[in-house]
Protein backbone atom coordinates (compact mmCIF):
# COMPACT_ATOMS: atom_id res chain seq x y z
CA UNK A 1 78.28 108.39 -9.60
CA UNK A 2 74.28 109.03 -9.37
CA UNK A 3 75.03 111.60 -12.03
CA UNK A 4 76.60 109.27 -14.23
CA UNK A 5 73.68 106.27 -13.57
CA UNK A 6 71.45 108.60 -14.64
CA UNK A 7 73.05 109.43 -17.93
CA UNK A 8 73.85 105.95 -18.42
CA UNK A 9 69.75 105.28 -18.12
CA UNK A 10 68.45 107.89 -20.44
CA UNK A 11 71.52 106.98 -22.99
CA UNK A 12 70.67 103.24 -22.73
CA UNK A 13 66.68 104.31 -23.04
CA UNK A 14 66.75 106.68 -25.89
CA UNK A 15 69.36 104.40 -27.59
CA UNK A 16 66.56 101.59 -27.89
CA UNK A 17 63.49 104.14 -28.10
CA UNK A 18 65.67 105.76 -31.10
CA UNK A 19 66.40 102.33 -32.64
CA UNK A 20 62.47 101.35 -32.57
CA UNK A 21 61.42 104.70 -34.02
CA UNK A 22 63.69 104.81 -36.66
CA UNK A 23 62.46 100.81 -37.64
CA UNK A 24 58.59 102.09 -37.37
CA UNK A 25 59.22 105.49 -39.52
CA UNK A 26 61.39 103.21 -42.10
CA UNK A 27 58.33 100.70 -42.32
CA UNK A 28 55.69 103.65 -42.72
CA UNK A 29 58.26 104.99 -45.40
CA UNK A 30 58.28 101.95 -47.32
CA UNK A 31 54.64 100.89 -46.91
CA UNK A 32 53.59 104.30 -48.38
CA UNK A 33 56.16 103.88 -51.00
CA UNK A 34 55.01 100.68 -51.91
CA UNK A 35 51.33 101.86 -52.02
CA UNK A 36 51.99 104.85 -54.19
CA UNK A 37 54.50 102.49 -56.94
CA UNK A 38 50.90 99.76 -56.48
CA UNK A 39 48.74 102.58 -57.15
CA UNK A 40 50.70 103.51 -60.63
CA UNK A 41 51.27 100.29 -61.43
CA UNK A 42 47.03 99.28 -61.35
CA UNK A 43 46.62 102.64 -63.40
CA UNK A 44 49.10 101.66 -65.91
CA UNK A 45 47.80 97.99 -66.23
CA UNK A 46 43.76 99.20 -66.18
CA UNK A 47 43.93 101.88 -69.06
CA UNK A 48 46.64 100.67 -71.14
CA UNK A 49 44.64 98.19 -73.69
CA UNK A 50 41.97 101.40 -72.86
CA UNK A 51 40.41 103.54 -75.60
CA UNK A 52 39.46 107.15 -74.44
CA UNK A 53 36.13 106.02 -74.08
CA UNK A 54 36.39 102.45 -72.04
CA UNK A 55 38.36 103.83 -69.34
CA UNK A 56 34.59 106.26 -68.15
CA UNK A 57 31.75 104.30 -66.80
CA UNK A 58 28.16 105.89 -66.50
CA UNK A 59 27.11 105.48 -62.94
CA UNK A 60 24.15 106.80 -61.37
CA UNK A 61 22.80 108.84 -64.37
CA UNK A 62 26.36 110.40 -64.54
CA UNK A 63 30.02 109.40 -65.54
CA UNK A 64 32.26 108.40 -63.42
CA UNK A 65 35.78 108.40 -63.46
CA UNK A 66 37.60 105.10 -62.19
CA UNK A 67 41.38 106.51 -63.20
CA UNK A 68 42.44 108.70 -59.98
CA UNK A 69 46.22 109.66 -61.23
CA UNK A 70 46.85 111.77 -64.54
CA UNK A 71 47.75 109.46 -67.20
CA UNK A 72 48.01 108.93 -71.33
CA UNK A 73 48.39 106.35 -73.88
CA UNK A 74 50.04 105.88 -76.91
CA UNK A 75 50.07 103.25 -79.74
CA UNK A 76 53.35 102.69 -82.17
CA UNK A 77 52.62 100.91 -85.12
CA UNK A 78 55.25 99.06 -87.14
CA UNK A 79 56.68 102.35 -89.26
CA UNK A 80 57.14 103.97 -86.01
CA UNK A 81 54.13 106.21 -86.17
CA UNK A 82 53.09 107.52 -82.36
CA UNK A 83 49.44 107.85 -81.94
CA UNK A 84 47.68 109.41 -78.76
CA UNK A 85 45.30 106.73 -77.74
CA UNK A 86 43.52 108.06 -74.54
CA UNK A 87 44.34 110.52 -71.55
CA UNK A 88 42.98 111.97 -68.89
CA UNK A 89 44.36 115.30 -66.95
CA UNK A 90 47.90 114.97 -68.35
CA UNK A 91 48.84 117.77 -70.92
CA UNK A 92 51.46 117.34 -73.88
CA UNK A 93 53.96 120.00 -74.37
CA UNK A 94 54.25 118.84 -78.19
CA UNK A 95 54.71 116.31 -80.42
CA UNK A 96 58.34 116.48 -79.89
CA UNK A 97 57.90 116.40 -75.96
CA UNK A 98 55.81 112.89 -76.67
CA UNK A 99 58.53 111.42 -78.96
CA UNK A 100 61.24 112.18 -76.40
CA UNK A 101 58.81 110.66 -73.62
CA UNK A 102 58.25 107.56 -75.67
CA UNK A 103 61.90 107.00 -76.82
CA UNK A 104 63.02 107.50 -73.34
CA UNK A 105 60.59 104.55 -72.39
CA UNK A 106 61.89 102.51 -75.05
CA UNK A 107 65.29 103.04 -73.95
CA UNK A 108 64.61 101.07 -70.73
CA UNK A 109 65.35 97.46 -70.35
CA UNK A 110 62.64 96.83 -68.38
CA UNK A 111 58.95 96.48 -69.97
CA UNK A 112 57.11 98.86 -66.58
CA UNK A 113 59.63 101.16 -64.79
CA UNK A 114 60.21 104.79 -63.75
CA UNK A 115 61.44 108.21 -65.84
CA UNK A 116 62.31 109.87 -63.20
CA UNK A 117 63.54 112.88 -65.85
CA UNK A 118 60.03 113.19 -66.45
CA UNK A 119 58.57 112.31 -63.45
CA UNK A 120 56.31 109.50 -65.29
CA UNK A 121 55.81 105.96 -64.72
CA UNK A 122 55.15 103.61 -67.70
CA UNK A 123 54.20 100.36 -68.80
CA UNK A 124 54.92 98.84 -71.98
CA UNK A 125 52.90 96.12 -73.99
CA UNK A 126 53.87 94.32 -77.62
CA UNK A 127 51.01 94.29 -79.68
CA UNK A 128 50.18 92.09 -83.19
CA UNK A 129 50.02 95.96 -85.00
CA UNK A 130 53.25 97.57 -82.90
CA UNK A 131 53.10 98.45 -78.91
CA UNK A 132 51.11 99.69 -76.95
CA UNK A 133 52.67 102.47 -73.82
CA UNK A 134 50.55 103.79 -70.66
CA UNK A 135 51.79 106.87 -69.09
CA UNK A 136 50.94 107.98 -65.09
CA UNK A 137 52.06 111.19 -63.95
CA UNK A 138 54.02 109.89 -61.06
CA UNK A 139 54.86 113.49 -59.46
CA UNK A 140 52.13 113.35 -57.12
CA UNK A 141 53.45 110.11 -56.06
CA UNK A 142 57.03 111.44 -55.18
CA UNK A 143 54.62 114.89 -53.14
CA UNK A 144 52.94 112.44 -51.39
CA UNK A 145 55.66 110.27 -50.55
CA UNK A 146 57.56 113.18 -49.68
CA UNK A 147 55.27 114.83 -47.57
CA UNK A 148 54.64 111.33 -45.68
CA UNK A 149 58.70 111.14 -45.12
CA UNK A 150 58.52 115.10 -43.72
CA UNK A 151 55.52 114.31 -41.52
CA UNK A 152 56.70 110.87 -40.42
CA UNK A 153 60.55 112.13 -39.44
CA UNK A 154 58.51 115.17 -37.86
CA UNK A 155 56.46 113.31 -35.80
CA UNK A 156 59.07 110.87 -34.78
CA UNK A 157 61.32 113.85 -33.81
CA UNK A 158 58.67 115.07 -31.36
CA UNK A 159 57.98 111.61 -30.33
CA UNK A 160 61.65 111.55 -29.36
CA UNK A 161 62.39 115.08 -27.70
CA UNK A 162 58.88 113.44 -25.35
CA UNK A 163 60.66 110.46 -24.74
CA UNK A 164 63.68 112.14 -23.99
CA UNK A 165 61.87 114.73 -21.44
CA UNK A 166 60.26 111.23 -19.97
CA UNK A 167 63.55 109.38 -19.63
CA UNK A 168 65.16 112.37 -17.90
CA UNK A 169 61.80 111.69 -15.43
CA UNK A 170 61.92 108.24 -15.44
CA UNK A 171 65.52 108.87 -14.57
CA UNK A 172 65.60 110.86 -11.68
CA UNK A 173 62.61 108.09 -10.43
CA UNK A 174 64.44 105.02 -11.27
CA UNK A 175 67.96 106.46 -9.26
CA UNK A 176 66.03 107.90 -6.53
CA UNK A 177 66.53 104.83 -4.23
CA UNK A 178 69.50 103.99 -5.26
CA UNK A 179 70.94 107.87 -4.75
CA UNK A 180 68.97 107.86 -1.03
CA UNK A 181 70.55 104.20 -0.55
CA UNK A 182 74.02 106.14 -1.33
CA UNK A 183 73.83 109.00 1.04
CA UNK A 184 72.75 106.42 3.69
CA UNK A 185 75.69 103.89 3.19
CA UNK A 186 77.89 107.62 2.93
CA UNK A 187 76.23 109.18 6.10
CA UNK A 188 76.42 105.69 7.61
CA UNK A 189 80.24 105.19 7.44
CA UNK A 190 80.94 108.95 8.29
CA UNK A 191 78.97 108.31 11.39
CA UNK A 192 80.72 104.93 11.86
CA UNK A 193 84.31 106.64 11.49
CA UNK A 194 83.54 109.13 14.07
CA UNK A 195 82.27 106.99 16.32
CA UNK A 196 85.24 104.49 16.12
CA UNK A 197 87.32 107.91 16.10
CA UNK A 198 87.21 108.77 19.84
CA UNK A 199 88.36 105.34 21.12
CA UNK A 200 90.85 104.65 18.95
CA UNK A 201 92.13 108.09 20.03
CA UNK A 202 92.14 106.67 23.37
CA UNK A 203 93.83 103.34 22.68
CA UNK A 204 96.31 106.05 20.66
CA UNK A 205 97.16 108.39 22.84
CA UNK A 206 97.41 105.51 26.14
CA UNK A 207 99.38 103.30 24.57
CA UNK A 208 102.23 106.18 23.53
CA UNK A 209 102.07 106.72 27.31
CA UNK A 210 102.74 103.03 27.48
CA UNK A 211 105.69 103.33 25.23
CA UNK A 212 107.49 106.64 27.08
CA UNK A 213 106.80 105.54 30.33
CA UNK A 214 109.90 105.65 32.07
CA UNK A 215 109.06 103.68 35.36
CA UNK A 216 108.62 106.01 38.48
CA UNK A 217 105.04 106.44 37.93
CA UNK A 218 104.00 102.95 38.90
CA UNK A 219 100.30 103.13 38.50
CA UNK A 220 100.13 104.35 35.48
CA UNK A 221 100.88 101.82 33.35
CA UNK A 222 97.71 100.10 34.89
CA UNK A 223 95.54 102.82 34.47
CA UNK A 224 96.65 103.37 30.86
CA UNK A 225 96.09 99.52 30.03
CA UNK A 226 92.34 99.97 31.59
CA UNK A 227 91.85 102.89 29.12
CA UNK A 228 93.25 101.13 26.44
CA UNK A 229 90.89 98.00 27.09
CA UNK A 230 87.66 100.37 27.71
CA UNK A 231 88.04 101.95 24.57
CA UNK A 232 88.34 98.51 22.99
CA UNK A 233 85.80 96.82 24.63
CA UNK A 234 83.85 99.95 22.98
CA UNK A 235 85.37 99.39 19.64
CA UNK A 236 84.04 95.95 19.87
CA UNK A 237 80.51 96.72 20.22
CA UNK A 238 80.23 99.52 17.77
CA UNK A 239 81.62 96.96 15.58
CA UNK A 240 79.46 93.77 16.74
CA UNK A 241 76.37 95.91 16.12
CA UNK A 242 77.51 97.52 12.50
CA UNK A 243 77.88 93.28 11.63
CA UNK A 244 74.42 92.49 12.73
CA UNK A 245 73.04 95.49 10.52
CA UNK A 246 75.29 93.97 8.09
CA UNK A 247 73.62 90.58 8.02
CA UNK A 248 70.03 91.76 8.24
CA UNK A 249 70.78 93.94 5.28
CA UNK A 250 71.91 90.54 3.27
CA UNK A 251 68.55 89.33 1.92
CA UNK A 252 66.80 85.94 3.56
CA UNK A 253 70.15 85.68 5.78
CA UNK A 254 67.67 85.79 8.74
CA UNK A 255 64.85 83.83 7.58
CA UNK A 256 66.92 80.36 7.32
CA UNK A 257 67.00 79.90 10.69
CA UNK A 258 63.61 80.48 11.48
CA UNK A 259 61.94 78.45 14.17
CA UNK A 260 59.01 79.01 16.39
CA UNK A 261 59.74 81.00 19.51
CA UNK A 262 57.32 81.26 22.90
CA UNK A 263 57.38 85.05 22.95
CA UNK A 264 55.72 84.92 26.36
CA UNK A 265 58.72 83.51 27.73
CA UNK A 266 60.81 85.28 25.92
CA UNK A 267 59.68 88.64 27.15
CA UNK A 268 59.20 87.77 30.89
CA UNK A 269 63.13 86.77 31.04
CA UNK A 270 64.08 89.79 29.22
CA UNK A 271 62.02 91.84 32.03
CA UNK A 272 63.64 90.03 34.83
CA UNK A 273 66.88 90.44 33.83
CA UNK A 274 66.36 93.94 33.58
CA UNK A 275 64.71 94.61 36.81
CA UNK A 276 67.99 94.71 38.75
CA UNK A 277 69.46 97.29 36.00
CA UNK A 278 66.46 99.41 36.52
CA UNK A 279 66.56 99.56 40.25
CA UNK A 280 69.86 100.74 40.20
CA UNK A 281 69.15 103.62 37.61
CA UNK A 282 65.94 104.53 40.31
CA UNK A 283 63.37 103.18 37.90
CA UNK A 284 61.02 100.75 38.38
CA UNK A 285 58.81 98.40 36.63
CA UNK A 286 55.13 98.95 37.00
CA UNK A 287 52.30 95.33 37.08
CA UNK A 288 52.36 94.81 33.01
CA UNK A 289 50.42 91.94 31.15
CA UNK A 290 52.57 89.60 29.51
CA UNK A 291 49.50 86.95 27.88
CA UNK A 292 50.94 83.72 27.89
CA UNK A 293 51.34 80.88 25.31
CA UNK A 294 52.07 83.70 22.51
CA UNK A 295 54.41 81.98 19.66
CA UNK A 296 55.77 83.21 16.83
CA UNK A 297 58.05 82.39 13.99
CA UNK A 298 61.87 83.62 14.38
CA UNK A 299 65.33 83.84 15.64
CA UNK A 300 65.30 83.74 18.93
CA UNK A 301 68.38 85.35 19.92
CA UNK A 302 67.17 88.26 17.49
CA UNK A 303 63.49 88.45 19.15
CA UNK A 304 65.67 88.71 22.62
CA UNK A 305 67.84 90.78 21.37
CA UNK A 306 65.03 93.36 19.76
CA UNK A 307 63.40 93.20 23.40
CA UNK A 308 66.43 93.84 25.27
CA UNK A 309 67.34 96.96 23.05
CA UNK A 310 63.70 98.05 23.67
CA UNK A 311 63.98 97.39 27.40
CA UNK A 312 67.57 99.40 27.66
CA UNK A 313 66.12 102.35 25.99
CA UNK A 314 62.84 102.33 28.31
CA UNK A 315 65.60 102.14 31.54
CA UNK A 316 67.85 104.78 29.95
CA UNK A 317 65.43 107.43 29.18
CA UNK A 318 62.76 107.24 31.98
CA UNK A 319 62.56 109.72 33.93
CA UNK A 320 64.33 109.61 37.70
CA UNK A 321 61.84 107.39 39.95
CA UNK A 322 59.64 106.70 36.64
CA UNK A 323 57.81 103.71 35.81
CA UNK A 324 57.83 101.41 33.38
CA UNK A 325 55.61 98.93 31.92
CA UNK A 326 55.75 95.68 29.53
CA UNK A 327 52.32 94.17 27.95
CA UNK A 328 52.04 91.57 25.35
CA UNK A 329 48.70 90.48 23.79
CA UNK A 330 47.21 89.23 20.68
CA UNK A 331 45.28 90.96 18.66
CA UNK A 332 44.04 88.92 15.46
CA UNK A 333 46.58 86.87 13.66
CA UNK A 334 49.22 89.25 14.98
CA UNK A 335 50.54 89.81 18.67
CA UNK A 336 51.71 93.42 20.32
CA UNK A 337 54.37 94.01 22.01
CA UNK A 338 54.87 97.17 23.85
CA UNK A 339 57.29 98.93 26.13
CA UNK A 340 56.16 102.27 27.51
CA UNK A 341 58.02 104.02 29.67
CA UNK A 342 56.98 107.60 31.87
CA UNK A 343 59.58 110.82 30.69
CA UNK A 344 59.87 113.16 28.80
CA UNK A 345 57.70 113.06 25.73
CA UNK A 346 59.27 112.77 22.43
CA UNK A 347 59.06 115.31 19.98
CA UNK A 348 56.78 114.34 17.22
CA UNK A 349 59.39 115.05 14.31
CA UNK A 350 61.71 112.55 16.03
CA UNK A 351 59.16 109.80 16.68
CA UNK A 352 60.45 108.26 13.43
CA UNK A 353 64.06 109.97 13.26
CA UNK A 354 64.86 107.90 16.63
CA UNK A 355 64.90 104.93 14.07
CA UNK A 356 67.87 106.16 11.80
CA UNK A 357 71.19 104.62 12.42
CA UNK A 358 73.61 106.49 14.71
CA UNK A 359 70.69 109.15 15.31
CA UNK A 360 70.96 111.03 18.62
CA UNK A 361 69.01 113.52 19.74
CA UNK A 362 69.84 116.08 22.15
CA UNK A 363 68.54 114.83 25.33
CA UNK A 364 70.39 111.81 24.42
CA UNK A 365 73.98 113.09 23.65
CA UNK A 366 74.75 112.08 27.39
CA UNK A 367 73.58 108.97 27.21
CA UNK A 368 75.86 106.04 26.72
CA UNK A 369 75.51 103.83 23.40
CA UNK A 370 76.24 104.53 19.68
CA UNK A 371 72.53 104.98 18.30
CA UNK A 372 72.27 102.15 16.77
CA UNK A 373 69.98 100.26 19.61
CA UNK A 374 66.35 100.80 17.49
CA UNK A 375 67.57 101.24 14.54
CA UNK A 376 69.00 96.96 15.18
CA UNK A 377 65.22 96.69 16.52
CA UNK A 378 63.84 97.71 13.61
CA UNK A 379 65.18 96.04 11.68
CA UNK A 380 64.90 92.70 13.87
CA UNK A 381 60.98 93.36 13.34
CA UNK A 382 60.97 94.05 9.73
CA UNK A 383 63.06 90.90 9.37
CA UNK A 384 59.78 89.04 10.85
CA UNK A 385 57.33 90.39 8.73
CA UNK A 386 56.70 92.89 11.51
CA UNK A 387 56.76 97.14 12.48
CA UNK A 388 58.13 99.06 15.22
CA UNK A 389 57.50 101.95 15.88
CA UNK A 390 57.32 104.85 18.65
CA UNK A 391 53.97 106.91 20.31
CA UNK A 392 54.69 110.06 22.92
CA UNK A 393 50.89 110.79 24.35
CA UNK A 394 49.76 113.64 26.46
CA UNK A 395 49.50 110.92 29.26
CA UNK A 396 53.43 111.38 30.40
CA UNK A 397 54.35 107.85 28.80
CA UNK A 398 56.06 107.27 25.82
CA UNK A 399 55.68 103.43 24.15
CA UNK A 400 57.77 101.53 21.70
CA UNK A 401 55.26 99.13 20.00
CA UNK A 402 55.84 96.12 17.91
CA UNK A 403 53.57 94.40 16.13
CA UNK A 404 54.49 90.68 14.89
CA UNK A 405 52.62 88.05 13.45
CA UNK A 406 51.68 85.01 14.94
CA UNK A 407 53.00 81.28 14.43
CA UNK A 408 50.60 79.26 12.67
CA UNK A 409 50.63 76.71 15.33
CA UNK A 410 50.42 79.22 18.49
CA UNK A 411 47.60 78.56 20.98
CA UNK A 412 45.18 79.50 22.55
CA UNK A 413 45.67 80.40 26.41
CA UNK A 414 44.21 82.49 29.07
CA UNK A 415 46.16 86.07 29.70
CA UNK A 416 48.13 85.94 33.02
C-alpha cells in the first residue's frame, strides 16, 4: 500500500509538472516563432518601396546597415519584364531561378506569405507602373526556430528527469509518516491480538471443561467459571484501555470537555489512595511537596487517570522497601508534576521506548498489566498541551515528570 501511495504521488506530480512544462515550452515555441515571422515581415515592409541605395544609412563617418536578414527586390512592369531592384547578401542562381521565385509568389493568394520550396518569405505591393516584390531569406528563421525547439524540448527534458528524481524524494518524505503511522497501527494490533490471545485461550479451553464435565468432580465447575471470569475481567481492560487510546487519537475529542481542575487536590487523593496499595507491595511513600491551589485546564477523570497510571508504575517497579515520592510545583506559566520512585535505574535507550504502546521491557515481563499504562499517560499530557517524560539519575531514583500548563485563572498560594 505505501508502495503504491508513493507511485500514486510522483504519477499525480509529474502528471501536472509535465502538463505545465509542456504549456511553457509551447509558449516559448510560439513566441520565438512569432518573433522570427515579425522580424521578416518588418524587413519585407522596410526595403520593399527601397532602392539599393535608401535601404544604407551613413552613421558615424561609416555606413551602416539597418537590414539584418538576406533579402532582394524586384519590380514587374506591365509587359511582364522582372527587374532586380535592390539586395543585400542573397545570391541569384539565374534569371530563370528569379522567374520561378517570382511566379511562385504570384501564384499565392495571399499578398505577404511563405515559399517554403524556397525557403523565402515575400511581400507583394501593386504599383501605378506594375508590382513591386520583397524577398527575405527566411532559412535562418526556420535554424533559429529550430534550434530554439531542440534547446527548449532539451531543457525541458532535463527539467523533467530533475523533477522526477525530486518527486521520488519528495515521495519517500511526504509517505514517511503515513508508512511509520502504518507499521504502528500494524505492530499495534499484532500486539493487541496477542495480548487478547492468552485469555481468550483461557475462557477457551475452561469453558470446554465446562461443557465435558460429567459431574463427579464437584469443584471444578467453580474453579473453571473463576478462570473463565479472570480472563474476562482481563479482556475487559485490555479492551477499555485500547478505547481510550482510541478516543485521544480522534482529534479535539478531549478538548470539548475541558474545564478547570485543582491539580493540588487532584494529586493528594490519587496519593492517598495509593498509600494502602504501596504498603502492601513493602513500599512506602517518602514527605513529598504537593504546592497547593495549582489549577489547570482539563478532564478531570483523564488528569486522575494520567496520575494514577504514574503512581501504579512508581508502586510496581520500586524496589522492595523503596521509597517513593510525589512533588508538584509551579514553575512559570506551567506546573510540574513528578513521581520518582528509588529502583533500579532505567536504561537510557528505554527512557523513551517505555512510552510505546504494549512496550515491555525485560525486568517488566513479570509484571502484571498490558503496557499500555504510559503510553495512556502520554498521551493524557499531550492532550493538555503538555510532555511526559522519564529521567534515571545516578542518585538511585528514577522520576516520571510532567509538565502542564497552567489555568489562566489559577492562583496564587503558599506551598504546603
Amino acid at each position: 500500500m505505501i508502495r503504491q501511495l508513493r507511485r500514486k504521488f510522483v504519477l499525480i506530480n509529474m502528471a501536472l509538472v509535465t502538463a505545465l512544462m509542456a504549456v511553457i515550452c509551447l509558449l516559448l515555441i510560439l513566441s520565438a516563432a512569432g518573433n522570427l515571422q515579425a522580424d521578416s515581415m518588418a524587413v519585407l515592409e522596410r526595403v520593399i518601396d527601397e532602392t539599393e541605395l535608401s535601404v544604407w544609412m551613413f552613421e558615424r563617418g561609416r555606413w551602416r546597415d539597418e537590414v539584418s536578414l538576406p533579402y532582394f527586390t524586384v519590380a514587374i512592369n506591365l509587359m511582364g519584364d522582372v527587374v532586380v531592384t535592390s539586395g543585400q547578401s542573397y545570391t541569384l542562381e539565374s534569371e530563370e531561378a528569379l522567374a520561378e521565385i517570382v511566379a511562385a509568389s504570384f501564384a499565392q493568394p495571399q499578398q505577404s506569405g511563405f515559399l517554403e520550396e524556397y525557403g523565402l518569405a515575400y511581400l507583394r505591393k501593386e504599383s501605378g507602373f506594375g508590382w513591386r516584390v520583397a524577398f527575405v531569406d527566411n532559412s535562418y528563421a526556420v535554424s533559429s526556430l529550430r534550434s530554439t525547439i531542440w534547446n527548449t524540448v532539451t531543457v525541458g527534458l532535463a527539467a523533467l528527469v530533475a523533477f522526477l528524481l525530486v518527486s521520488v524524494l519528495l515521495a519517500r518524505w511526504a509517505v514517511r509518516p503515513v508508512e511509520r503511522s502504518w507499521q504502528q497501527q500494524r505492530q499495534f494490533v499484532a500486539d493487541a491480538s496477542h495480548e487478547l490471545k492468552t485469555p481468550l485461550t483461557i475462557i477457551l479451553s475452561n469453558a470446554g471443561l465446562l461443557q465435558s464435565w460429567d459431574g463427579e468432580d464437584r469443584a471444578g465447575p467453580d474453579r473453571w467459571a473463576e478462570n473463565i471470569s479472570a480472563a474476562g475481567g482481563q479482556m475487559r481492560e485490555l479492551v477499555e484501555q485500547l478505547l481510550l487510546l482510541a478516543r485521544s487519537d480522534s482529534d479535539g475529542a478531549a478538548r470539548q470537555s475541558f474545564a478547570p481542575v485543582d491539580l493540588s487536590d487532584l494529586v493528594e487523593s490519587a496519593v492517598l489512595l495509593f498509600e494502602p496499595v504501596a504498603f502492601e507491595a513493602g513500599r512506602r511513600f517518602a514527605p513529598g511537596e504537593v504546592e497547593r491551589g495549582i489549577t489547570v485546564s482539563g478532564d478531570a477523570a483523564r488528569l486522575q487517570r494520567l496520575a494514577g497510571v504514574l503512581l501504579d508504575n512508581a508502586v510496581k517497579y520500586a524496589s522492595p522497601g523503596g521509597q517513593i515520592r510525589v512533588t508538584l510545583r509551579r514553575e512559570g506559566r506551567r506546573c510540574v508534576l513528578v513521581v520518582a520512585n528509588e529502583g533500579e535505574p532505567i536504561p537510557a535507550e528505554e527512557l523513551e521506548a517505555i512510552f510505546r504502546r504494549f512496550y515491555r521491557s525485560d525486568r517488566s515481563r513479570s509484571s502484571p498489566g498490558f503496557g499500555l499504562g504510559l503510553a495512556i499517560a502520554r498521551t493524557i499530557a499531550g492532550e493538555h498541551g503538555g510532555r511526559l517524560w522519564a529521567s534515571s539519575g545516578g542518585d538511585g531514583w528514577n522520576r516520571f515528570t510532567c509538565a502542564l500548563p497552567l489555568a489562566r485563572e489559577g492562583r496564587q498560594s503558599a506551598p504546603r
